[in-house]
C-alpha atoms as a PDB file:
ATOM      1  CA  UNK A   1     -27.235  -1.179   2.133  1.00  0.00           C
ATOM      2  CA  UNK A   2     -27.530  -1.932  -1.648  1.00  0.00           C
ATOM      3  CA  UNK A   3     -27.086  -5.020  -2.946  1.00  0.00           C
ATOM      4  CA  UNK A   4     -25.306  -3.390  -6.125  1.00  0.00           C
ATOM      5  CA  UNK A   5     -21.468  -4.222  -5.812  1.00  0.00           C
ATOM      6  CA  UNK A   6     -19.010  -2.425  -8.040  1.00  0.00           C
ATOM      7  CA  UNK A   7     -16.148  -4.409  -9.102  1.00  0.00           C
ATOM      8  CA  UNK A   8     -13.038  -2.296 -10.146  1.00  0.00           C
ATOM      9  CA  UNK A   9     -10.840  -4.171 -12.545  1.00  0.00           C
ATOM     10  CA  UNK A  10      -6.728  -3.847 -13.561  1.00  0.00           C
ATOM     11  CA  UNK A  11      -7.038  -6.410 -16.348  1.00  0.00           C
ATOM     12  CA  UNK A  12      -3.272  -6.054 -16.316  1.00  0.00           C
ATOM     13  CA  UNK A  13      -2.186  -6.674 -12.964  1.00  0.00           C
ATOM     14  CA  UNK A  14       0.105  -9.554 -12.373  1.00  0.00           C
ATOM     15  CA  UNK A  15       0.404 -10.237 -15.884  1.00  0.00           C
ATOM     16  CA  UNK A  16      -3.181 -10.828 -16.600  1.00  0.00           C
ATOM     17  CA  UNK A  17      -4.297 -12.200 -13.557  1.00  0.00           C
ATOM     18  CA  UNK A  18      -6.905  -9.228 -13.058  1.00  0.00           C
ATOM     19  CA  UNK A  19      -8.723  -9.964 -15.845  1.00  0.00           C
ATOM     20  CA  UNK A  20      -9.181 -13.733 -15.080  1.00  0.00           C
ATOM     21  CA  UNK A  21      -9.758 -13.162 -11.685  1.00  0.00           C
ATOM     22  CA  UNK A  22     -12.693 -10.799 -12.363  1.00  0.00           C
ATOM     23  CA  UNK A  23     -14.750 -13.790 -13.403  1.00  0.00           C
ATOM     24  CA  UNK A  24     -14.904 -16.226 -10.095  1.00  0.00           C
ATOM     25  CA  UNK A  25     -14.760 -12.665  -7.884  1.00  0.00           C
ATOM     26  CA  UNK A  26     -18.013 -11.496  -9.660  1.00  0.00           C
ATOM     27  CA  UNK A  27     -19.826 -15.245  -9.669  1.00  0.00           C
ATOM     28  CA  UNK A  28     -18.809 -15.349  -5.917  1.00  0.00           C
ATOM     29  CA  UNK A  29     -20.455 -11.728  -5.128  1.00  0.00           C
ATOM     30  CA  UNK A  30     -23.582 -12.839  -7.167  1.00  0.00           C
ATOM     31  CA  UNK A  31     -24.097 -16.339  -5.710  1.00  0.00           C
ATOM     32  CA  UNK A  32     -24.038 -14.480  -2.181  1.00  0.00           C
ATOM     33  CA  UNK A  33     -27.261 -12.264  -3.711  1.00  0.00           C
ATOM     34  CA  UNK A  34     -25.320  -9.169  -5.258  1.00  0.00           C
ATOM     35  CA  UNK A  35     -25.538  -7.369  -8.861  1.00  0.00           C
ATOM     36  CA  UNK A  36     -22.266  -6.994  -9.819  1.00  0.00           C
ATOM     37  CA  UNK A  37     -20.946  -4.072 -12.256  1.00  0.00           C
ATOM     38  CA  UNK A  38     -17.856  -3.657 -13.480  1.00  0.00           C
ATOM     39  CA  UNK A  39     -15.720  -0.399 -13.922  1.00  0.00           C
ATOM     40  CA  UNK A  40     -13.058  -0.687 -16.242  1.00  0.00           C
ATOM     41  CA  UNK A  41     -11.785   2.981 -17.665  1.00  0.00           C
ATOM     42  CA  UNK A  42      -9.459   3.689 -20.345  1.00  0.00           C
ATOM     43  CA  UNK A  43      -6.770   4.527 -18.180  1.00  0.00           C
ATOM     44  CA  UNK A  44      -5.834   5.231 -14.253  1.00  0.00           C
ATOM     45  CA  UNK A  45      -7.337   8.656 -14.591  1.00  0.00           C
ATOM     46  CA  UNK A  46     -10.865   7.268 -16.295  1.00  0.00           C
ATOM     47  CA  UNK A  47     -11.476   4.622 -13.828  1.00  0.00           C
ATOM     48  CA  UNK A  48     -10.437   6.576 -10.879  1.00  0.00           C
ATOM     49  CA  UNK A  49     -13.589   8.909 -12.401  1.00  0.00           C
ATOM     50  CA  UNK A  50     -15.398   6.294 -13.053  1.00  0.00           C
ATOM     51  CA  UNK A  51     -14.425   4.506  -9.576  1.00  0.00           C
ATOM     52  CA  UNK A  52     -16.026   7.592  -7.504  1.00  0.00           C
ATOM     53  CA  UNK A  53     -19.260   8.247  -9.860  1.00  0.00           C
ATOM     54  CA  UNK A  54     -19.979   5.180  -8.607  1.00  0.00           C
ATOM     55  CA  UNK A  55     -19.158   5.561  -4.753  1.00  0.00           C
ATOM     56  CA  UNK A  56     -21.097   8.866  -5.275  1.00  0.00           C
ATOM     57  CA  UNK A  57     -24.148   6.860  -6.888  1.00  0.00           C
ATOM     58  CA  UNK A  58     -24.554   4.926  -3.376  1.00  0.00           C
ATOM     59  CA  UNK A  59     -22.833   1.865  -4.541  1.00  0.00           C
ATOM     60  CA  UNK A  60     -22.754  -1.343  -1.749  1.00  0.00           C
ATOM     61  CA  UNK A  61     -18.889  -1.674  -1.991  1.00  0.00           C
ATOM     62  CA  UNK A  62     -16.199  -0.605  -3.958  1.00  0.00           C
ATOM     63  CA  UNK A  63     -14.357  -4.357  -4.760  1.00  0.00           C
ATOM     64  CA  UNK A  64     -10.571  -3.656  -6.414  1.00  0.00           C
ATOM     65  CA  UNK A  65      -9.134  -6.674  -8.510  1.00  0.00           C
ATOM     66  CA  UNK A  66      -5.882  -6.212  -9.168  1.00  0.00           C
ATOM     67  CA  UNK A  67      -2.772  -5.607  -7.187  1.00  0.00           C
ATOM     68  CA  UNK A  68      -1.392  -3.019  -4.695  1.00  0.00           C
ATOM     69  CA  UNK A  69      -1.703  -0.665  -7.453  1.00  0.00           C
ATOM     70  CA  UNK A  70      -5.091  -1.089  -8.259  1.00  0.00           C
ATOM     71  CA  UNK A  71      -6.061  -0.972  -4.020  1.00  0.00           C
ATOM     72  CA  UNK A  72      -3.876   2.333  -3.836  1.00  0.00           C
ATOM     73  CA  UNK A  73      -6.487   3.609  -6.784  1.00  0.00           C
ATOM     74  CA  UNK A  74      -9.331   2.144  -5.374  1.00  0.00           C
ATOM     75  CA  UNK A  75      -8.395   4.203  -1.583  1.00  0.00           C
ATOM     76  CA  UNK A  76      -8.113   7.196  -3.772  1.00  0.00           C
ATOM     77  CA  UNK A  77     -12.109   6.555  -4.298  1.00  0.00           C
ATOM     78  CA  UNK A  78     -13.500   5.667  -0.622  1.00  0.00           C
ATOM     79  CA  UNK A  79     -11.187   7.106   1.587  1.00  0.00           C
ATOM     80  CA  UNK A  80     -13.665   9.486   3.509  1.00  0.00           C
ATOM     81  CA  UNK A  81     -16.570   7.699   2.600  1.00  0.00           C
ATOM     82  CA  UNK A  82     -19.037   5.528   4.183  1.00  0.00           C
ATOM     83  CA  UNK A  83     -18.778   3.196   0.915  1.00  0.00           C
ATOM     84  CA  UNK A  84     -16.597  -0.416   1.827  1.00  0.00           C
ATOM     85  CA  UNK A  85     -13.610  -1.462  -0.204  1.00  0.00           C
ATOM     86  CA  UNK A  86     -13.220  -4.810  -0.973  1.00  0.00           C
ATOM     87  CA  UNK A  87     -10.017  -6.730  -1.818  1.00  0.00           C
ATOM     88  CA  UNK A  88      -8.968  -9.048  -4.146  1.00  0.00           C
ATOM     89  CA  UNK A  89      -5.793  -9.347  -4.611  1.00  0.00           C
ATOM     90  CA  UNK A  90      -4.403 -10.561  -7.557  1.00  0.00           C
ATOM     91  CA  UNK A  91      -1.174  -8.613  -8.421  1.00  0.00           C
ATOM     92  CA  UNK A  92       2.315  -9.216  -7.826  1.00  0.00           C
ATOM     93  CA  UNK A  93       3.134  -7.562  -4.375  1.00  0.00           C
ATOM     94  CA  UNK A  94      -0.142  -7.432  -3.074  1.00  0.00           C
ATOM     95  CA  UNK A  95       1.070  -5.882   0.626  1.00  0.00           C
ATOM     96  CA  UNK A  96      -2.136  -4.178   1.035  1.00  0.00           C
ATOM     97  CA  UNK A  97      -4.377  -7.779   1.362  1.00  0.00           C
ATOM     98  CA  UNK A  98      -1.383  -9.214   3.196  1.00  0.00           C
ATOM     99  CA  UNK A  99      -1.972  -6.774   6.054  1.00  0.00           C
ATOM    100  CA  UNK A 100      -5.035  -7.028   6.510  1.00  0.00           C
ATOM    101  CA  UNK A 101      -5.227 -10.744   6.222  1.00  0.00           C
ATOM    102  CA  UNK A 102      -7.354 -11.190   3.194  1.00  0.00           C
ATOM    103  CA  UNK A 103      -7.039 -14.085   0.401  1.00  0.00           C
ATOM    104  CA  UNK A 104      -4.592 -13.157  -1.664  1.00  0.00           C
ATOM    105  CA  UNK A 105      -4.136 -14.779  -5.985  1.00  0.00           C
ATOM    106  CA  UNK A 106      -7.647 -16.948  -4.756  1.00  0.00           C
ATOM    107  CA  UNK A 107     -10.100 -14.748  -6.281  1.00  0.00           C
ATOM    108  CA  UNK A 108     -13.228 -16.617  -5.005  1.00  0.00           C
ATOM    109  CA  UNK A 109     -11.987 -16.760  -1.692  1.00  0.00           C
ATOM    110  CA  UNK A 110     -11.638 -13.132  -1.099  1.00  0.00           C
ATOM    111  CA  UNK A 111     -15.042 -13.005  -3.256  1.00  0.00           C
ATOM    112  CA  UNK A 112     -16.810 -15.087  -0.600  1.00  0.00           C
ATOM    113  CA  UNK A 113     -15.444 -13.175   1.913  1.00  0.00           C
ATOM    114  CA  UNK A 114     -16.279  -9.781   0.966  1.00  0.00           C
ATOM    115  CA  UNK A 115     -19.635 -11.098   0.777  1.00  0.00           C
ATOM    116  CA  UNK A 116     -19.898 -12.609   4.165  1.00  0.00           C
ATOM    117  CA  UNK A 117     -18.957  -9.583   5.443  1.00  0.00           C
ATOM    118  CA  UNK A 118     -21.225  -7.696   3.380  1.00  0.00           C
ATOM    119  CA  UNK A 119     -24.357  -9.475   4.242  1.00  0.00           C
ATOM    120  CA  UNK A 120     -22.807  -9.504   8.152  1.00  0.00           C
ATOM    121  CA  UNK A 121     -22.500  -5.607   8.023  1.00  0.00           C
ATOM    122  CA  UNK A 122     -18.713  -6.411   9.611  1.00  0.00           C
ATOM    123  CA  UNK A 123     -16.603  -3.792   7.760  1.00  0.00           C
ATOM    124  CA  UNK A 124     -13.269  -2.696   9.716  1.00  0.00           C
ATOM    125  CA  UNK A 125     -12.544   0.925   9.822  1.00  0.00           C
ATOM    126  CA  UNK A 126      -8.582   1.097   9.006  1.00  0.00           C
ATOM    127  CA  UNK A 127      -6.554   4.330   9.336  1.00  0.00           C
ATOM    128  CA  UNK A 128      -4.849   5.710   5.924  1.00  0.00           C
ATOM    129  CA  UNK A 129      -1.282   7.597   5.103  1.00  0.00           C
ATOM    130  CA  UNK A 130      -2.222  10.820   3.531  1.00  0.00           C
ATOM    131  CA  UNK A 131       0.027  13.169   1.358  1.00  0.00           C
ATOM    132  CA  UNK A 132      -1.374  16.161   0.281  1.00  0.00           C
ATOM    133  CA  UNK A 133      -4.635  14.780  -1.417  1.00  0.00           C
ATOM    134  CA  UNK A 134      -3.465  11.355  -1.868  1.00  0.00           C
ATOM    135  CA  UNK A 135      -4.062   8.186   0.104  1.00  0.00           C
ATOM    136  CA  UNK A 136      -1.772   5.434   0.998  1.00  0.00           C
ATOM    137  CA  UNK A 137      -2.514   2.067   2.806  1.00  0.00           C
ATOM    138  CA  UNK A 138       0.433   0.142   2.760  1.00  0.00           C
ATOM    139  CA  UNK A 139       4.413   1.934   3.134  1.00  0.00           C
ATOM    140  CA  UNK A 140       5.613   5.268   2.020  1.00  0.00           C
ATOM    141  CA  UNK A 141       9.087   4.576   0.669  1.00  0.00           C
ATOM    142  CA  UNK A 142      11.764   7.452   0.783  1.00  0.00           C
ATOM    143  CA  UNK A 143      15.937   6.258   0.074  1.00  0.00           C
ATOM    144  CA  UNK A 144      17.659   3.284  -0.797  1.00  0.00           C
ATOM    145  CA  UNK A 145      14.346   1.581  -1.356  1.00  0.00           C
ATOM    146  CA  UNK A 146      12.878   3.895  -3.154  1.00  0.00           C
ATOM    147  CA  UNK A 147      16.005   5.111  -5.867  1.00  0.00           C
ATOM    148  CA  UNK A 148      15.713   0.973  -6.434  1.00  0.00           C
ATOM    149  CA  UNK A 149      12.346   1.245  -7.541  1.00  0.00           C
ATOM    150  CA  UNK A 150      13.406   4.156  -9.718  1.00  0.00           C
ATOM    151  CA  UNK A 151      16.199   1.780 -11.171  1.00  0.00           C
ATOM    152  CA  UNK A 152      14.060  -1.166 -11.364  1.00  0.00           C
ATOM    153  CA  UNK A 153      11.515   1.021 -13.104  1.00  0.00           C
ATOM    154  CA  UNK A 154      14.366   2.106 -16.083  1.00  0.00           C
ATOM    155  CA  UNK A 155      15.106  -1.197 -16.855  1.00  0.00           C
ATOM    156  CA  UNK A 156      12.585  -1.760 -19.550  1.00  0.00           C
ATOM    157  CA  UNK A 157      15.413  -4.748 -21.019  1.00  0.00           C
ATOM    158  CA  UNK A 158      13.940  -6.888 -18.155  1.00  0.00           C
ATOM    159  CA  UNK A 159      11.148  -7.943 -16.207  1.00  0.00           C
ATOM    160  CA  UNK A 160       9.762  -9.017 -12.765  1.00  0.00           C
ATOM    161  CA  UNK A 161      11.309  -9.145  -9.750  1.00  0.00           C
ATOM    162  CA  UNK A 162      14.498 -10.068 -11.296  1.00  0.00           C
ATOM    163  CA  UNK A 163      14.735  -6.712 -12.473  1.00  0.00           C
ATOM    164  CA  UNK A 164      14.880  -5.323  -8.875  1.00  0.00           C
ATOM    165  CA  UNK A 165      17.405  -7.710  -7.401  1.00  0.00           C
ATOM    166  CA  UNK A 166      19.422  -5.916 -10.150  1.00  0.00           C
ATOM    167  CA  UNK A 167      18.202  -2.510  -9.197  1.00  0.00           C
ATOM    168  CA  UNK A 168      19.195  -3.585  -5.839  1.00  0.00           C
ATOM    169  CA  UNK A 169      22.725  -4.392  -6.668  1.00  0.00           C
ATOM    170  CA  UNK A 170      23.523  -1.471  -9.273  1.00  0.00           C
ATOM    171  CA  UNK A 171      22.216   1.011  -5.974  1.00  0.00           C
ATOM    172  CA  UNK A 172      24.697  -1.028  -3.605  1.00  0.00           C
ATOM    173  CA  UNK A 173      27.610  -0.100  -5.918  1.00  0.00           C
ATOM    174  CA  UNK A 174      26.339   3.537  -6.035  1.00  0.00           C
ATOM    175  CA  UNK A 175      25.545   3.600  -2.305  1.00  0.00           C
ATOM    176  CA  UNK A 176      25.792   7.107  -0.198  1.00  0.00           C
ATOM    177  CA  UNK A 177      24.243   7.773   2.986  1.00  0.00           C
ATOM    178  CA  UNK A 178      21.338  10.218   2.402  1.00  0.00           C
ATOM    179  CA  UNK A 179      20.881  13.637   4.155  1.00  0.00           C
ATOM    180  CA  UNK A 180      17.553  13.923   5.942  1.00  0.00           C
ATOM    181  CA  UNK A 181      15.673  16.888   7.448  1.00  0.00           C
ATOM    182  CA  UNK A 182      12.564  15.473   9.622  1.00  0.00           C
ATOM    183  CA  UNK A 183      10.303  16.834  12.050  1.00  0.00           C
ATOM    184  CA  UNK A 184       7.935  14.024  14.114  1.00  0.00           C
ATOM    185  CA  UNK A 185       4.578  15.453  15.247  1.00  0.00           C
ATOM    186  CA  UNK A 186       5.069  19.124  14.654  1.00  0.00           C
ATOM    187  CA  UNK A 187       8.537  18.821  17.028  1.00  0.00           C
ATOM    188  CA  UNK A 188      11.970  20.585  16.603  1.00  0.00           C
ATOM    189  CA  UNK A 189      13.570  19.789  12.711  1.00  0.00           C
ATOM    190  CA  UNK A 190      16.080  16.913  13.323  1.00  0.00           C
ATOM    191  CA  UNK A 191      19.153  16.844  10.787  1.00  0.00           C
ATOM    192  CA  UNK A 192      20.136  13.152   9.805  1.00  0.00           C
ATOM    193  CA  UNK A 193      21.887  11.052   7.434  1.00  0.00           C
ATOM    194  CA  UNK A 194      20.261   7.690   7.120  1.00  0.00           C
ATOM    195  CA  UNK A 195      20.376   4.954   4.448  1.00  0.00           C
ATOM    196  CA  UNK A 196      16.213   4.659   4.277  1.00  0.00           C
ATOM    197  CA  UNK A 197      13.594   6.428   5.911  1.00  0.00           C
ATOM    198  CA  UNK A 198       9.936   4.533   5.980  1.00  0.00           C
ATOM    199  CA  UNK A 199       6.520   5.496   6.569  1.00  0.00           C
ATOM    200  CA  UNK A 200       4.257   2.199   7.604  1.00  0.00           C
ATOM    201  CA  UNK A 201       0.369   2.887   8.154  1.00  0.00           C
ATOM    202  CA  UNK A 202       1.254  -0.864   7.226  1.00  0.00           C
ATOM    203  CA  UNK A 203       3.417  -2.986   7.859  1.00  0.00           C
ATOM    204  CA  UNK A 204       5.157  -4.770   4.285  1.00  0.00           C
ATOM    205  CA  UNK A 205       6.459  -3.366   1.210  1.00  0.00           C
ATOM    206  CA  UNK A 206       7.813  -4.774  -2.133  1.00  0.00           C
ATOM    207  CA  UNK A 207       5.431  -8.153  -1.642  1.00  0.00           C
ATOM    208  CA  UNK A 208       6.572  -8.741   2.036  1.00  0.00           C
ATOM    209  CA  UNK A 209       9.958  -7.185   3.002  1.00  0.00           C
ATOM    210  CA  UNK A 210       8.993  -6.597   7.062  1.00  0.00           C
ATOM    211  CA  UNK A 211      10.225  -2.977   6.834  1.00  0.00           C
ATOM    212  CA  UNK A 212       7.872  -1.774   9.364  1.00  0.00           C
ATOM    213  CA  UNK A 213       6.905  -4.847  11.320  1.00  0.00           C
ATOM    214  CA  UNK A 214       5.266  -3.808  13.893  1.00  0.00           C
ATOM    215  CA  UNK A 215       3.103  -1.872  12.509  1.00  0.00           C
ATOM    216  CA  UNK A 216      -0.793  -1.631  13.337  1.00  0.00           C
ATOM    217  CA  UNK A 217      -3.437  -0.624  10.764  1.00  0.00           C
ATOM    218  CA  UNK A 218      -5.839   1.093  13.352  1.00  0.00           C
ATOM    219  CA  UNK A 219      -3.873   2.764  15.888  1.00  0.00           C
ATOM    220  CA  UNK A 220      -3.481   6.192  14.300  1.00  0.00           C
ATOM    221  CA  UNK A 221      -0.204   6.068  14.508  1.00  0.00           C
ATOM    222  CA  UNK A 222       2.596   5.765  11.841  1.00  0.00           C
ATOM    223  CA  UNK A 223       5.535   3.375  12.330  1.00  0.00           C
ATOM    224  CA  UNK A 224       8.281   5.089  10.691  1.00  0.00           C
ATOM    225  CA  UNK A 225      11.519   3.058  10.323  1.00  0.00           C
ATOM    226  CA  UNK A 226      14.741   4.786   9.906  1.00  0.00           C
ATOM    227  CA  UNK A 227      17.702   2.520   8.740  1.00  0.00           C
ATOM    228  CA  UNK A 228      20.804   5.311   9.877  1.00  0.00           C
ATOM    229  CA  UNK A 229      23.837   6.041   8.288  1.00  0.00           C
ATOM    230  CA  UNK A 230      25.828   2.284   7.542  1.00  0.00           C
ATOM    231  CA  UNK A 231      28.088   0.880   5.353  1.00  0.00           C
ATOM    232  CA  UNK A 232      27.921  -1.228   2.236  1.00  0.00           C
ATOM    233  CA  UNK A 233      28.505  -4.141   4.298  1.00  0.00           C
ATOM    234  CA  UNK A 234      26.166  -3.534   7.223  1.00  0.00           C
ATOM    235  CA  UNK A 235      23.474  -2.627   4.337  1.00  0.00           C
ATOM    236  CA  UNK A 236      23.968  -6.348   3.165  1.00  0.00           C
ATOM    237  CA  UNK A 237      24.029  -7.563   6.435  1.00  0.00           C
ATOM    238  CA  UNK A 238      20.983  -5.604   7.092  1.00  0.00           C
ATOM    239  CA  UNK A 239      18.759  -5.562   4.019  1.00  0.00           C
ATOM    240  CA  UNK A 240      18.196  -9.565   4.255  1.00  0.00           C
ATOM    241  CA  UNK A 241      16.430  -9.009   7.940  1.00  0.00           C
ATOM    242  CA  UNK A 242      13.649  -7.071   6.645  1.00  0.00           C
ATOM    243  CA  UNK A 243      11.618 -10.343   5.162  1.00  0.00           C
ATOM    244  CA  UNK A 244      11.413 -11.601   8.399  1.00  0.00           C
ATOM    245  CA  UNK A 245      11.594  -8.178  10.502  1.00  0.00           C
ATOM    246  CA  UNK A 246      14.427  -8.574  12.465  1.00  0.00           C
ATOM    247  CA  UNK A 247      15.940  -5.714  11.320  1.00  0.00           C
ATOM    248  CA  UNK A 248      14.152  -3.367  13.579  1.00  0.00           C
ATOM    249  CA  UNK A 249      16.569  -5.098  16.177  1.00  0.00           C
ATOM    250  CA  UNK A 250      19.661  -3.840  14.968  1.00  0.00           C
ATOM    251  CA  UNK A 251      21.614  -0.936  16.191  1.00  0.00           C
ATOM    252  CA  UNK A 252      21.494   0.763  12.633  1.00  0.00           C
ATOM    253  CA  UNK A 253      17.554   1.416  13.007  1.00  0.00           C
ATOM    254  CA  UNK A 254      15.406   2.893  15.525  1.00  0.00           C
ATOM    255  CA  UNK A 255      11.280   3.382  15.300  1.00  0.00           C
ATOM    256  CA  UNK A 256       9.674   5.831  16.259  1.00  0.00           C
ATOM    257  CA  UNK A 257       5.312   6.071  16.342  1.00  0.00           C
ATOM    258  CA  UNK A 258       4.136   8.650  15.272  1.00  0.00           C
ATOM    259  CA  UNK A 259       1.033  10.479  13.632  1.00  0.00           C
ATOM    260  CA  UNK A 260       2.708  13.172  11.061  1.00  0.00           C
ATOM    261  CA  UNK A 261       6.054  13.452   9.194  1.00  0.00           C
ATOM    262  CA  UNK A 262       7.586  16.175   7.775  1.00  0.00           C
ATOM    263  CA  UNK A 263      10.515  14.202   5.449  1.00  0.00           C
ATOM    264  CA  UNK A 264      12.797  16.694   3.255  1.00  0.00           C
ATOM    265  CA  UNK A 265      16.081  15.777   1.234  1.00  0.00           C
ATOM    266  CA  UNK A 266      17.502  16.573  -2.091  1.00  0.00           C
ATOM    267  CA  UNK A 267      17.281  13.717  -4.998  1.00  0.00           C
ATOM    268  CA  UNK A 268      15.100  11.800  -3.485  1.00  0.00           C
ATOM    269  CA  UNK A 269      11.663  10.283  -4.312  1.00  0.00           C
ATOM    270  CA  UNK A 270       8.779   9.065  -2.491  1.00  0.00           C
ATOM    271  CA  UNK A 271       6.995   6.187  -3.325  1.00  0.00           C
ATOM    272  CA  UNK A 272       3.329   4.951  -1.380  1.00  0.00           C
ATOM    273  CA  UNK A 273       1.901   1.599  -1.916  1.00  0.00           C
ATOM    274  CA  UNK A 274       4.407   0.872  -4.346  1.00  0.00           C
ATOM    275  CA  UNK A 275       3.418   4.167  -6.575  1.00  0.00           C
ATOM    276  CA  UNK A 276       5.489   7.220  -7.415  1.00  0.00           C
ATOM    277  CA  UNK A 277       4.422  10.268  -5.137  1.00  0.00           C
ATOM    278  CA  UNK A 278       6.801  12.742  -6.379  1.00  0.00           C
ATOM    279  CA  UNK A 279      10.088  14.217  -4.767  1.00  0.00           C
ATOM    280  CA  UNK A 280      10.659  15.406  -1.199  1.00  0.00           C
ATOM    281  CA  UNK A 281      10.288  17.568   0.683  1.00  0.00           C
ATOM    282  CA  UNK A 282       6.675  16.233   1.439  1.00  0.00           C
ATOM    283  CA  UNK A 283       4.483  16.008   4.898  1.00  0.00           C
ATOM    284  CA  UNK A 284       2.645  12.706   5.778  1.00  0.00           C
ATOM    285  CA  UNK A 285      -0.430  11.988   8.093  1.00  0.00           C
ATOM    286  CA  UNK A 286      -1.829   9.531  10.094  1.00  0.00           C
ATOM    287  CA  UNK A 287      -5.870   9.826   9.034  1.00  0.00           C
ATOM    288  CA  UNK A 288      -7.644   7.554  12.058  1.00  0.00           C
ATOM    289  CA  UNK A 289     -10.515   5.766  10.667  1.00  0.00           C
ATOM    290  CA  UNK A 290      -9.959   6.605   6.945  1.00  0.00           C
ATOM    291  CA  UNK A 291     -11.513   3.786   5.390  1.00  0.00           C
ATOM    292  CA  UNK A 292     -13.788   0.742   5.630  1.00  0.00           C
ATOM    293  CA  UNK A 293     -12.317  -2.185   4.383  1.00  0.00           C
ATOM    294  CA  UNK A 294     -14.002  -5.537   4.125  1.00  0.00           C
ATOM    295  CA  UNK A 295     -11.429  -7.718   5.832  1.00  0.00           C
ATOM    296  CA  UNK A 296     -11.055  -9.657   9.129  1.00  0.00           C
ATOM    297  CA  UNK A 297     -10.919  -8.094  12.311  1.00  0.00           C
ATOM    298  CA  UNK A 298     -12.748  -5.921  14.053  1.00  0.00           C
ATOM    299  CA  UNK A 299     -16.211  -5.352  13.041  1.00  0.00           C
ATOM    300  CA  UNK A 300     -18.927  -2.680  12.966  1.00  0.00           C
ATOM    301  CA  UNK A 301     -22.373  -1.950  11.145  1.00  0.00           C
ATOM    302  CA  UNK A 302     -22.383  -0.905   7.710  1.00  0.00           C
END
């Protein structure tokens, strides 16, 4: 193993908190023994580049600062590699840190940790979503959820979360049940109209809304939560339930485990980790083992 860390920096996430948190990440990496780099870029593209010259170079560990954006770049760079992400999560959702148990807006915390495991050679392997080329951790959003984040995202007038509450409402008042076509594991097509269809390799979404609470990182198996056709009423009754996950108990939803999905419907757009994938139709996989992530649980050699 070298002892040259790269750490991969959103100096914009959570509204500057990447760039500060750089700082006691980096001393935290280099009291533990490490050189420290940092990869900036100009944009997503340029640091992604930047991101794998330096996996490719035989870097120690990939370390993302930043938020769930900023980890779903960082996957796009070490999934399929050998190299170890770290996490530091800084941003404003940060669903990716809160799966896997890692500090999250304590910078030297998840600093000292991803050297302890470092110098412990205890990285966990963690399965990934994958969509064509691209690499999700976290949820793959497809529905209600994700035309709010396409609201939310056109309101430039206002910001935070604040924004999405509204996005929320304006949705509600716009509401229609969706029509799905899905095939689970290669099976028969299955015609459905549902309010919300959701891909977990996680198990959180949207900073901790439970949508697929039962889901396990290293199973190799997708939880895929489908809220069914409801009303505007049930929706409200409903939608509350996810930040505690007792949603999945309601007659609306059913679960099913699975390790592809084949989701198709017209108008609608996908989002992964919080990040625009593009419109259905699309097909999703369950990648076993995708990824070694410096994070608690189990542990092997690096």
């Amino acid at each position: 193993m070298t002892s040259e860390i790269t750490l991969f920096v959103n100096p914009t996430a959570g509204s500057g908190r990447g760039a500060h948190a750089a700082q006691p990440a980096a001393s935290a990496l280099r009291d533990a023994g490490f050189s420290v780099r940092t990869v900036l870029g100009e944009d997503a593209d340029d640091a992604l580049r930047r991101a794998r010259r330096a996996v490719a170079d035989g870097t120690g560990a990939l370390v993302a600062v930043g938020g769930d954006g900023m980890m779903s770049l960082a996957l796009q760079a070490v999934a399929g590699t050998r190299t170890p992400l770290g996490i530091v999560a800084v941003g404003t959702g940060n669903d990716f840190a809160r799966a896997l148990g890692t500090p999250i807006r304590d910078p030297s915390a998840a600093g000292r940790l991803a050297a302890e495991l470092l110098k412990g050679g205890a990285a966990r392997e963690i399965d990934l979503g994958r969509v064509g080329e691209r690499w999700f951790g976290s949820v793959l959003a497809s529905g209600f959820d994700s035309r709010v984040n396409d609201r939310g995202n056109r309101m430039r007038w206002v910001g935070g979360r604040f924004k999405y509450d509204l996005a929320i409402l304006a949705e509600l008042a716009a509401f229609r049940p969706i029509p799905y076509r899905i095939r689970l594991d290669g099976g028969p097509v299955r015609e459905i109209e549902a309010t919300l269809i959701a891909v977990g390799n996680g198990s959180t979404y949207g900073g901790g809304m439970r949508i697929c609470a039962d889901a396990v990182m290293d199973d190799g198996l997708f939880d895929v939560t489908v809220v069914g056709n409801c009303s505007r009423t049930t929706l409200l009754k409903v939608f509350p339930r996810v930040y505690r996950g007792t949603h999945l108990d309601h007659p609306a939803v059913t679960v099913h485990r699975v390790s592809s999905i084949e989701l198709a419907a017209t108008g609608v757009t996908a989002y992964a980790d919080g990040e625009q994938l593009g419109a259905l139709p699309l097909t999703a996989h369950c990648v076993p083992g995708a990824v070694r992530v410096l994070a608690p649980g189990p542990s092997g050699g690096i």
